[in-house]
C-alpha atoms as a PDB file:
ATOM      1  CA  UNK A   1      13.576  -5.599  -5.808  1.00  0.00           C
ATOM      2  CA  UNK A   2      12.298  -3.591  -8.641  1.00  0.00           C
ATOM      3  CA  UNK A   3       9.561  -1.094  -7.559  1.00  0.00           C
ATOM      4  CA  UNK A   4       7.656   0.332  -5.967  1.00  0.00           C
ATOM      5  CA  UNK A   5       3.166   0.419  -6.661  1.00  0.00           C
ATOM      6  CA  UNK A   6       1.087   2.964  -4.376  1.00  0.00           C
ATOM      7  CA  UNK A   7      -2.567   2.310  -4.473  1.00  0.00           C
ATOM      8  CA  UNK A   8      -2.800   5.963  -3.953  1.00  0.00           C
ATOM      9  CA  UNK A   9      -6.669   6.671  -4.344  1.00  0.00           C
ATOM     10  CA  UNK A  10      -6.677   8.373  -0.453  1.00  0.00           C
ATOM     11  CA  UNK A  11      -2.897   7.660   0.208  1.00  0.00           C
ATOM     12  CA  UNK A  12      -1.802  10.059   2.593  1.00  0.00           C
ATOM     13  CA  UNK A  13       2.228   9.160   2.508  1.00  0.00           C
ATOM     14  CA  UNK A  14       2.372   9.072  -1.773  1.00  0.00           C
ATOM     15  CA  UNK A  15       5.289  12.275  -1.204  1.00  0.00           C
ATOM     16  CA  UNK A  16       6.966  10.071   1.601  1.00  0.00           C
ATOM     17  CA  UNK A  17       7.151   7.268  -0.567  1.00  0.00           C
ATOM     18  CA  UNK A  18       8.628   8.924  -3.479  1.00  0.00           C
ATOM     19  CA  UNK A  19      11.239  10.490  -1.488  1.00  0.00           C
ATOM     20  CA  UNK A  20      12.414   7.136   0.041  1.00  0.00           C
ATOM     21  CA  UNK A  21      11.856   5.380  -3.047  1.00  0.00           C
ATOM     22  CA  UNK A  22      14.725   8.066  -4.776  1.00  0.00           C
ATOM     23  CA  UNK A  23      16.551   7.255  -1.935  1.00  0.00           C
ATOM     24  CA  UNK A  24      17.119   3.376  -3.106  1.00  0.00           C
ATOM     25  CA  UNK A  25      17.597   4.502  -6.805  1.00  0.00           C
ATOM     26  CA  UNK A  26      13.667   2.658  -7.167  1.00  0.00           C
ATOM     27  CA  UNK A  27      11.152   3.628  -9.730  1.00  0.00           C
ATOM     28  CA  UNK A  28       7.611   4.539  -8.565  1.00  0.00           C
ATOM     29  CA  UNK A  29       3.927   3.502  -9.768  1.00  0.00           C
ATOM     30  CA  UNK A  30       1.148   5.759  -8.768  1.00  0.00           C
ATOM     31  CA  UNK A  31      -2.505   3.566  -9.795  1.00  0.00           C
ATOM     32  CA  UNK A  32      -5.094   5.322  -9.302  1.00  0.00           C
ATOM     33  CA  UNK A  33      -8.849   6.112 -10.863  1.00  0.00           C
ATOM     34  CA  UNK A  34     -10.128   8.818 -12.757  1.00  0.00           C
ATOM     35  CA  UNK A  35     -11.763  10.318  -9.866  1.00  0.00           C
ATOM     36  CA  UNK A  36      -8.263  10.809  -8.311  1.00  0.00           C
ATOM     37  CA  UNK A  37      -6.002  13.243 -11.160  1.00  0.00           C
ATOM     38  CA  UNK A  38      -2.497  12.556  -9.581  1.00  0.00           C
ATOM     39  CA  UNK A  39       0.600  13.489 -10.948  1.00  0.00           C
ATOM     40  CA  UNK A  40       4.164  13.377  -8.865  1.00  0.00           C
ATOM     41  CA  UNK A  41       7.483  14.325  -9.964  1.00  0.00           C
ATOM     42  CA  UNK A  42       9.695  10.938 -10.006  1.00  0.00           C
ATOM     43  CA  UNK A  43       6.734   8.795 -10.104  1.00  0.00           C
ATOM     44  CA  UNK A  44       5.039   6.993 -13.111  1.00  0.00           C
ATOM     45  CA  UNK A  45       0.811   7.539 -12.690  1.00  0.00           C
ATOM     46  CA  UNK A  46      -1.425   4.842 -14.317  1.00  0.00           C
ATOM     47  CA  UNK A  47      -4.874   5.926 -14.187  1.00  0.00           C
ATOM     48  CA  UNK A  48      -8.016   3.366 -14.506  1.00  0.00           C
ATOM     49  CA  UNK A  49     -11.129   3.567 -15.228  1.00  0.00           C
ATOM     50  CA  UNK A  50     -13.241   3.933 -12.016  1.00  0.00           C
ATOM     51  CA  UNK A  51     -15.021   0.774 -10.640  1.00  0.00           C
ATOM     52  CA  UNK A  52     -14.988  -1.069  -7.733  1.00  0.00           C
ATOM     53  CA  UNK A  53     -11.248  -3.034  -6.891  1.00  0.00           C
ATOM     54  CA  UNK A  54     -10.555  -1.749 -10.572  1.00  0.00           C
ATOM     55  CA  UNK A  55      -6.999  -0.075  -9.381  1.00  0.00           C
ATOM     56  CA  UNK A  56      -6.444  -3.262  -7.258  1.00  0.00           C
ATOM     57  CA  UNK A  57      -6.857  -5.442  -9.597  1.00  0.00           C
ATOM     58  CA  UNK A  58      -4.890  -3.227 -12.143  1.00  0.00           C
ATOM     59  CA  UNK A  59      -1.723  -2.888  -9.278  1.00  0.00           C
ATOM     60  CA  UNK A  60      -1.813  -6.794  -8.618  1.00  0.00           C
ATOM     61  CA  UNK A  61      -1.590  -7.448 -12.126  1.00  0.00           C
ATOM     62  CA  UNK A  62       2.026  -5.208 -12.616  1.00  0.00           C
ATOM     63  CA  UNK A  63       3.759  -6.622  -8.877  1.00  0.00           C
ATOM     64  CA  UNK A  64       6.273  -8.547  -9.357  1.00  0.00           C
ATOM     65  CA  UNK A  65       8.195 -10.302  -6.812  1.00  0.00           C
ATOM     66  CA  UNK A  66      10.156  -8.361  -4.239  1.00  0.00           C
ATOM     67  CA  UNK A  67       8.256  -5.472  -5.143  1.00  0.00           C
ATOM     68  CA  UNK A  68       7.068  -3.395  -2.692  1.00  0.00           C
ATOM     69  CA  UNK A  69       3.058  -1.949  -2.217  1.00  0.00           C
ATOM     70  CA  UNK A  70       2.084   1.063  -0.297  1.00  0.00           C
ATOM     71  CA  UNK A  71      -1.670   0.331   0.747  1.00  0.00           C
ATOM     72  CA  UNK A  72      -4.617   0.132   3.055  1.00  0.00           C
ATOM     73  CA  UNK A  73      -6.641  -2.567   1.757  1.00  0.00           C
ATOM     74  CA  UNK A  74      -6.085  -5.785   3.606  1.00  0.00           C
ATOM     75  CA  UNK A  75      -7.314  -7.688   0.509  1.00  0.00           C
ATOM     76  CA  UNK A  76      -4.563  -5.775  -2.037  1.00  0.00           C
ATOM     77  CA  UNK A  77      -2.210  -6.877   0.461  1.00  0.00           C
ATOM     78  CA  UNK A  78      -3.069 -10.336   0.373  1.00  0.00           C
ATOM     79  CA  UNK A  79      -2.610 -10.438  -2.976  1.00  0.00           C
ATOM     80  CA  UNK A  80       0.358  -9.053  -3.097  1.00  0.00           C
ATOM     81  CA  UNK A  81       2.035 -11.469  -0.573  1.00  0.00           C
ATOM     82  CA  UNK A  82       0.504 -14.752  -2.902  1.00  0.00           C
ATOM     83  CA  UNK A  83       2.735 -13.197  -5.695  1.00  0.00           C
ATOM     84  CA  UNK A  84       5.835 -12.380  -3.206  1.00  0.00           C
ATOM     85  CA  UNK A  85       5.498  -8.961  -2.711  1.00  0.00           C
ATOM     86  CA  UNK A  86       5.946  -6.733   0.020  1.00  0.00           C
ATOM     87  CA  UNK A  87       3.076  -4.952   0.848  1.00  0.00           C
ATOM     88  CA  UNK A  88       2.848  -1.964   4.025  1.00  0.00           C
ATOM     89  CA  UNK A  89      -0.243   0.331   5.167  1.00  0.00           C
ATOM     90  CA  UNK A  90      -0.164   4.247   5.406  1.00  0.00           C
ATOM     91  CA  UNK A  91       0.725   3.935   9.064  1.00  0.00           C
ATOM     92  CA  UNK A  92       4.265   1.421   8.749  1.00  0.00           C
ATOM     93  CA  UNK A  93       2.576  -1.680   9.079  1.00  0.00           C
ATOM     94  CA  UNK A  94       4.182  -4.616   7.388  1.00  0.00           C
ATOM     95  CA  UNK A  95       1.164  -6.758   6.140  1.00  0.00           C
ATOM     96  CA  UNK A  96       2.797 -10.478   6.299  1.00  0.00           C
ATOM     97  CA  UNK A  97       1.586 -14.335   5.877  1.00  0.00           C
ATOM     98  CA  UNK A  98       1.230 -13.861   9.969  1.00  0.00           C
ATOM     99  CA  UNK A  99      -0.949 -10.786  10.317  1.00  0.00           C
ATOM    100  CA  UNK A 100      -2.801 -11.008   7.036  1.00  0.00           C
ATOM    101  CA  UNK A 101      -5.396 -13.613   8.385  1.00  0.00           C
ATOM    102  CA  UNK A 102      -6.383 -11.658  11.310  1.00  0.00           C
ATOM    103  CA  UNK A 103      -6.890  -8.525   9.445  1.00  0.00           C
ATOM    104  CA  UNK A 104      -8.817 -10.115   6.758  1.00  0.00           C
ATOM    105  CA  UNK A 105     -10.914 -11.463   9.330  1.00  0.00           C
ATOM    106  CA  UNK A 106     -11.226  -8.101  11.609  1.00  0.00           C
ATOM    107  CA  UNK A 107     -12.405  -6.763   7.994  1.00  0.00           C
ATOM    108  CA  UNK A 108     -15.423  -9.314   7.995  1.00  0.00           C
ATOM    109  CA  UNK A 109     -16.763  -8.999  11.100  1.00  0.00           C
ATOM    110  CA  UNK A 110     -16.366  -5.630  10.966  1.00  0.00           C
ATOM    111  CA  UNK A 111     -18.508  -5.567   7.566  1.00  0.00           C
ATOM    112  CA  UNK A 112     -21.402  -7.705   9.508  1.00  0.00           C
ATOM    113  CA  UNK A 113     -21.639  -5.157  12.262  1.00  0.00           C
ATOM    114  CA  UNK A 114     -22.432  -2.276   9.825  1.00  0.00           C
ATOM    115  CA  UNK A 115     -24.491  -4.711   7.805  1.00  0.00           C
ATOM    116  CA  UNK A 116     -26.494  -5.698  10.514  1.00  0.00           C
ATOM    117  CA  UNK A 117     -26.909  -1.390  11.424  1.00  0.00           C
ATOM    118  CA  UNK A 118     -24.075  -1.427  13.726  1.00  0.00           C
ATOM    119  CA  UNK A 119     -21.784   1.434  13.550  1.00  0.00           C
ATOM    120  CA  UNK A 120     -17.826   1.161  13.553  1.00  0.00           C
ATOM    121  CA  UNK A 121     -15.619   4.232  14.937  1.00  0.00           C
ATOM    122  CA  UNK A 122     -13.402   5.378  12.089  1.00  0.00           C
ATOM    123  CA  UNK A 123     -10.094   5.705  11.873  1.00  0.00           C
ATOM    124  CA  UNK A 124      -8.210   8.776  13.661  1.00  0.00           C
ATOM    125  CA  UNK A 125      -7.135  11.999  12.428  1.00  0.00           C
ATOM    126  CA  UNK A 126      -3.595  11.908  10.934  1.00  0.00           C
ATOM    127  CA  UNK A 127      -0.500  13.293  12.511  1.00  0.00           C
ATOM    128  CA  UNK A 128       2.652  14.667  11.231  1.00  0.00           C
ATOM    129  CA  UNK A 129       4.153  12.109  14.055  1.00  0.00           C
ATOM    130  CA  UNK A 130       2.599   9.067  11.956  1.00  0.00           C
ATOM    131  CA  UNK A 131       4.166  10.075   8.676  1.00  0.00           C
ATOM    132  CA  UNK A 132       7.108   9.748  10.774  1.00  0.00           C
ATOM    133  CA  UNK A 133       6.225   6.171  11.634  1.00  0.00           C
ATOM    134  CA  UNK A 134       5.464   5.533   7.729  1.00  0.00           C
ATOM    135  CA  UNK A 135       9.040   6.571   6.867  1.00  0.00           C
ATOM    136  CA  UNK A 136      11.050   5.096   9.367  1.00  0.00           C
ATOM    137  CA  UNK A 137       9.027   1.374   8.669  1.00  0.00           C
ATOM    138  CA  UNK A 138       9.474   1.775   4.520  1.00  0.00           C
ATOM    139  CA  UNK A 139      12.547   2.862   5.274  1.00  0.00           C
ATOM    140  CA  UNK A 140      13.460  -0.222   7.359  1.00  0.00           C
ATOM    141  CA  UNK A 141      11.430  -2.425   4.484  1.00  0.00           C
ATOM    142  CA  UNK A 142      13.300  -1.113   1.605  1.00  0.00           C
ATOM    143  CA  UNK A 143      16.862  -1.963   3.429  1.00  0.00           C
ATOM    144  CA  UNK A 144      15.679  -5.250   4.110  1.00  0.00           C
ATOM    145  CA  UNK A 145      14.169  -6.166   0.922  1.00  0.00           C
ATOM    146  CA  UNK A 146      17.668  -4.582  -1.426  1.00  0.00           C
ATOM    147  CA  UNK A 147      19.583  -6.934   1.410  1.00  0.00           C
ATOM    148  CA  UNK A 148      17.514  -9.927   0.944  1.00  0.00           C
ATOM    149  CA  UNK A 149      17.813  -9.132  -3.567  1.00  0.00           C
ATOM    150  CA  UNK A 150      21.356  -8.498  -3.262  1.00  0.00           C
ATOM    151  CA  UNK A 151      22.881 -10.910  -0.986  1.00  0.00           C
END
């Protein structure tokens, strides 16, 4: 494992990650677009030009295999699993070859509701309890990731 990429236009856990990520001796990529001025002490930013998917296409382009991805967008994680990566949402979710599917597809029809004038209920308010739940599943990734790279 080499590092770790946060898309982290909207990431709510980019502070969690850095702290784990110093944990594991790992280096840390924050992508993000000029709309979004982040800077982090012990993480690397790379800022792109905004645009739609321009950070996602940006972050796909640097993973490497067995790195790890902090984001929310199902299709960023799909792409990140094609190249062996290891991607995980804001709320601990491991996005894998058996989940990714359905949430691609739960991303569709969701689109054709609101295209068709439907309205979707948005996600819920974060709690400190689900930056918690972030933590304890990187945490739990990153341990089984180094394992898997070092045995």
């Amino acid at each position: 494992m080499s590092k770790i990429l946060i898309d982290a236009d909207g990431c709510p856990v980019v502070d969690q990650t850095i702290a784990a990520a110093k944990r594991f001796g790992l280096p840390v990529l924050l992508l993000c677009d000029t709309a979004h001025d982040m800077q982090r002490e012990g993480a690397e930013t790379i800022t792109v030009s905004k645009g739609a998917d321009a950070v996602d296409f940006v972050l796909v382009n640097r993973v490497l295999k067995g790195d790890v991805v902090v984001t929310q967008d199902y299709g960023l994680a799909a792409m990140v699993l094609a190249k062996q990566g290891y991607p995980i949402d804001q709320n601990g979710r491991v996005y894998s070859e058996e989940n990714i599917n359905q949430l691609l597809h739960g991303r569709h029809v969701a689109k054709k509701i609101r295209q068709a004038g439907g309205r979707m209920k948005g996600p819920k308010k974060r709690r400190p309890e689900d930056n918690e739940k972030f933590e304890k599943s990187l945490v739990g990734l990153l341990e089984a990731v180094t394992a898997k790279f070092e045995g």
